[in-house]
C-alpha atoms as a PDB file:
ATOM      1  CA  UNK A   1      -6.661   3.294 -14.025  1.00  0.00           C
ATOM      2  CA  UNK A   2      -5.990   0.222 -12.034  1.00  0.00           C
ATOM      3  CA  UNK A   3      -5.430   1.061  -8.224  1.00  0.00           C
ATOM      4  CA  UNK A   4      -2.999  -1.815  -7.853  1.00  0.00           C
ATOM      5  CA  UNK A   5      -1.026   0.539 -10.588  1.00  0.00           C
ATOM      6  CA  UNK A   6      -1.712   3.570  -8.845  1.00  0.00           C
ATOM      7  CA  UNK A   7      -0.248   2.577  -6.021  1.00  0.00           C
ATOM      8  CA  UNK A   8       2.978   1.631  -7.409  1.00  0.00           C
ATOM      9  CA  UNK A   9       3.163   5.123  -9.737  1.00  0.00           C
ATOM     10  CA  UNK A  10       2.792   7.039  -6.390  1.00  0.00           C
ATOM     11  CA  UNK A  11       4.832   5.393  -4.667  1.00  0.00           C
ATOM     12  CA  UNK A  12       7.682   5.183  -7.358  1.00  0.00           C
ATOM     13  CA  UNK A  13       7.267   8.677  -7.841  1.00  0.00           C
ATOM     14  CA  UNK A  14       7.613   9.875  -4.472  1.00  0.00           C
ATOM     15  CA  UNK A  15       9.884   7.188  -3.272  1.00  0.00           C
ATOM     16  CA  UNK A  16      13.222   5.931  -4.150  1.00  0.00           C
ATOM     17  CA  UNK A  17      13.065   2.163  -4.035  1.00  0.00           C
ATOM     18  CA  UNK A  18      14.870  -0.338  -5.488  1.00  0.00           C
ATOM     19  CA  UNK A  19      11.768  -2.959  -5.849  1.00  0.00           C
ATOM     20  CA  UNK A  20       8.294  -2.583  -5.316  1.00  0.00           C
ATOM     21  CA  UNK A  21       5.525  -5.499  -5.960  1.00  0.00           C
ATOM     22  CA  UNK A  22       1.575  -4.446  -5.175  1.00  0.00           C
ATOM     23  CA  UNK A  23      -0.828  -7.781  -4.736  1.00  0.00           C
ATOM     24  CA  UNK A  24      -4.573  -7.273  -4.174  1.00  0.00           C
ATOM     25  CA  UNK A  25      -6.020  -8.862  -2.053  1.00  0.00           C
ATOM     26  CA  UNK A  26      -9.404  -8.144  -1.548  1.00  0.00           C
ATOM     27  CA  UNK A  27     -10.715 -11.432  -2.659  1.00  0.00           C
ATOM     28  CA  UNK A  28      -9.332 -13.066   0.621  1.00  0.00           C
ATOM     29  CA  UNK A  29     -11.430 -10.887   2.706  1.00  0.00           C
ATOM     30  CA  UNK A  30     -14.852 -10.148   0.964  1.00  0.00           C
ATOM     31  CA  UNK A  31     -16.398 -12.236   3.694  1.00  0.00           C
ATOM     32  CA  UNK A  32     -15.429  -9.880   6.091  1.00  0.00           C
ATOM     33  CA  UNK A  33     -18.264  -7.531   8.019  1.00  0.00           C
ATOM     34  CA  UNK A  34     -16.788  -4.203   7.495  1.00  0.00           C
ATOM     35  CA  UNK A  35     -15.191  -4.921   4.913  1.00  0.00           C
ATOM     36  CA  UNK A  36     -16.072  -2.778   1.354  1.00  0.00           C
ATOM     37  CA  UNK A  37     -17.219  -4.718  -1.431  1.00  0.00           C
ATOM     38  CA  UNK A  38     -15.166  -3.034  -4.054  1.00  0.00           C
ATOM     39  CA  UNK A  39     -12.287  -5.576  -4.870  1.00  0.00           C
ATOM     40  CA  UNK A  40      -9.929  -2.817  -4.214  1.00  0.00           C
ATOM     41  CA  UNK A  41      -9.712  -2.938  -0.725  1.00  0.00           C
ATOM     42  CA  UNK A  42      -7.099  -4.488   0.591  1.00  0.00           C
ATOM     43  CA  UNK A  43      -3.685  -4.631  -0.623  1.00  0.00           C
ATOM     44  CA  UNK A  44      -0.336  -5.952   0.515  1.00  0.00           C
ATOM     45  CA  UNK A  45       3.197  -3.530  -0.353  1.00  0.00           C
ATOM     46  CA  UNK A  46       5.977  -5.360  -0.645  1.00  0.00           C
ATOM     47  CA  UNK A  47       8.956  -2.639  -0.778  1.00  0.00           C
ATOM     48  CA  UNK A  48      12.800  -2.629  -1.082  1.00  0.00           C
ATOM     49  CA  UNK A  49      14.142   1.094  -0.097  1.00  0.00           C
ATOM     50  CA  UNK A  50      16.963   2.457   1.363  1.00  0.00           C
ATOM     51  CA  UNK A  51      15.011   5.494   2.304  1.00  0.00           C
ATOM     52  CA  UNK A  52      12.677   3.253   4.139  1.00  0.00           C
ATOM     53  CA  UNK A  53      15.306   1.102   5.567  1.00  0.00           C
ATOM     54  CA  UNK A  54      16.501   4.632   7.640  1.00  0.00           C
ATOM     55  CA  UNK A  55      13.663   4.901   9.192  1.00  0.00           C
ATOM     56  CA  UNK A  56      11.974   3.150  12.647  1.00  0.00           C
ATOM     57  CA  UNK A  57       9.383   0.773  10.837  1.00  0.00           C
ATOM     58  CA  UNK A  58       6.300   3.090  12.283  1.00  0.00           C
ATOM     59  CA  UNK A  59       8.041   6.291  10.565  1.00  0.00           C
ATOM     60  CA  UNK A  60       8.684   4.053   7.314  1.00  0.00           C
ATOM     61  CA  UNK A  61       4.594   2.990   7.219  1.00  0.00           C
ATOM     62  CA  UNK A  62       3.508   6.771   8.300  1.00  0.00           C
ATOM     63  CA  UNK A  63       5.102   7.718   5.321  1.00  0.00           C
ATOM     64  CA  UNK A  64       3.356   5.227   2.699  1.00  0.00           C
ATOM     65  CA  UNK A  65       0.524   5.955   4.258  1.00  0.00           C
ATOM     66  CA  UNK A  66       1.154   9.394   3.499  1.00  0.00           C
ATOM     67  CA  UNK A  67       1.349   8.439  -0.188  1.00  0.00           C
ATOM     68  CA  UNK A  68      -0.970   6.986  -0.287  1.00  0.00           C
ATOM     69  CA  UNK A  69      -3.549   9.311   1.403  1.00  0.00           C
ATOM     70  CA  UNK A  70      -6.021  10.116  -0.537  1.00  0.00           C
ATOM     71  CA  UNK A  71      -6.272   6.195  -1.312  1.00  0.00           C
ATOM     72  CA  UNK A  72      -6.707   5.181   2.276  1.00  0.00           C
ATOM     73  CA  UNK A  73      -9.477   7.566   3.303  1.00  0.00           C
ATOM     74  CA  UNK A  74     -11.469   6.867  -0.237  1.00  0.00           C
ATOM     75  CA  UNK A  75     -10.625   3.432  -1.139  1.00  0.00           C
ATOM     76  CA  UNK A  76      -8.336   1.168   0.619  1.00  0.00           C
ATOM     77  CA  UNK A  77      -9.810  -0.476   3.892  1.00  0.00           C
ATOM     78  CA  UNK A  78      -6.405  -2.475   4.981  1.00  0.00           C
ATOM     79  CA  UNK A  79      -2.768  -1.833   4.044  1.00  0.00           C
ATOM     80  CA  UNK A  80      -0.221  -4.741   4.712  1.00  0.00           C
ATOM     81  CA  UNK A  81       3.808  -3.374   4.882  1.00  0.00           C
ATOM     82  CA  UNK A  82       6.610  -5.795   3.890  1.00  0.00           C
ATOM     83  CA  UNK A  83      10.421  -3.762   3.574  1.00  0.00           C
ATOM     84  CA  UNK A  84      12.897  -5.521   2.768  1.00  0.00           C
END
């Protein structure tokens, strides 16, 4: 499975949101030093949830990150946060 699709599954599942859109983008920063060379390291949330809207926006990120756990320690290198 797709990780751009995994994303979105966990997040749906363990999130109520009205919208969510997942865009890699990796390809804007294979150049980078540290960055892995897997295409599926960076990605960009963009996320419409009153759940998230509740929160202070460190408390809303903590808990996608959360989610998205296991995905950030094996896979993802950089997360980037949008809630509308």
């Amino acid at each position: 499975m797709d990780l751009k699709h995994t994303i979105v599954e966990k997040i749906k599942k363990n999130l109520i949101c009205d919208f969510i859109e997942v865009n890699n983008k990796s390809h804007l920063h294979k150049s980078h030093k540290q960055s892995p060379k897997n295409n599926n390291s960076h990605f960009e949330i963009i996320i419409s949830s009153i759940v998230l809207k509740k929160l202070s926006v460190i408390d809303a990120h903590k808990k996608i990150y959360d989610i998205l756990k296991e995905e950030m320690k094996n896979t993802i290198h950089a997360l980037e946060i949008k809630i509308l």
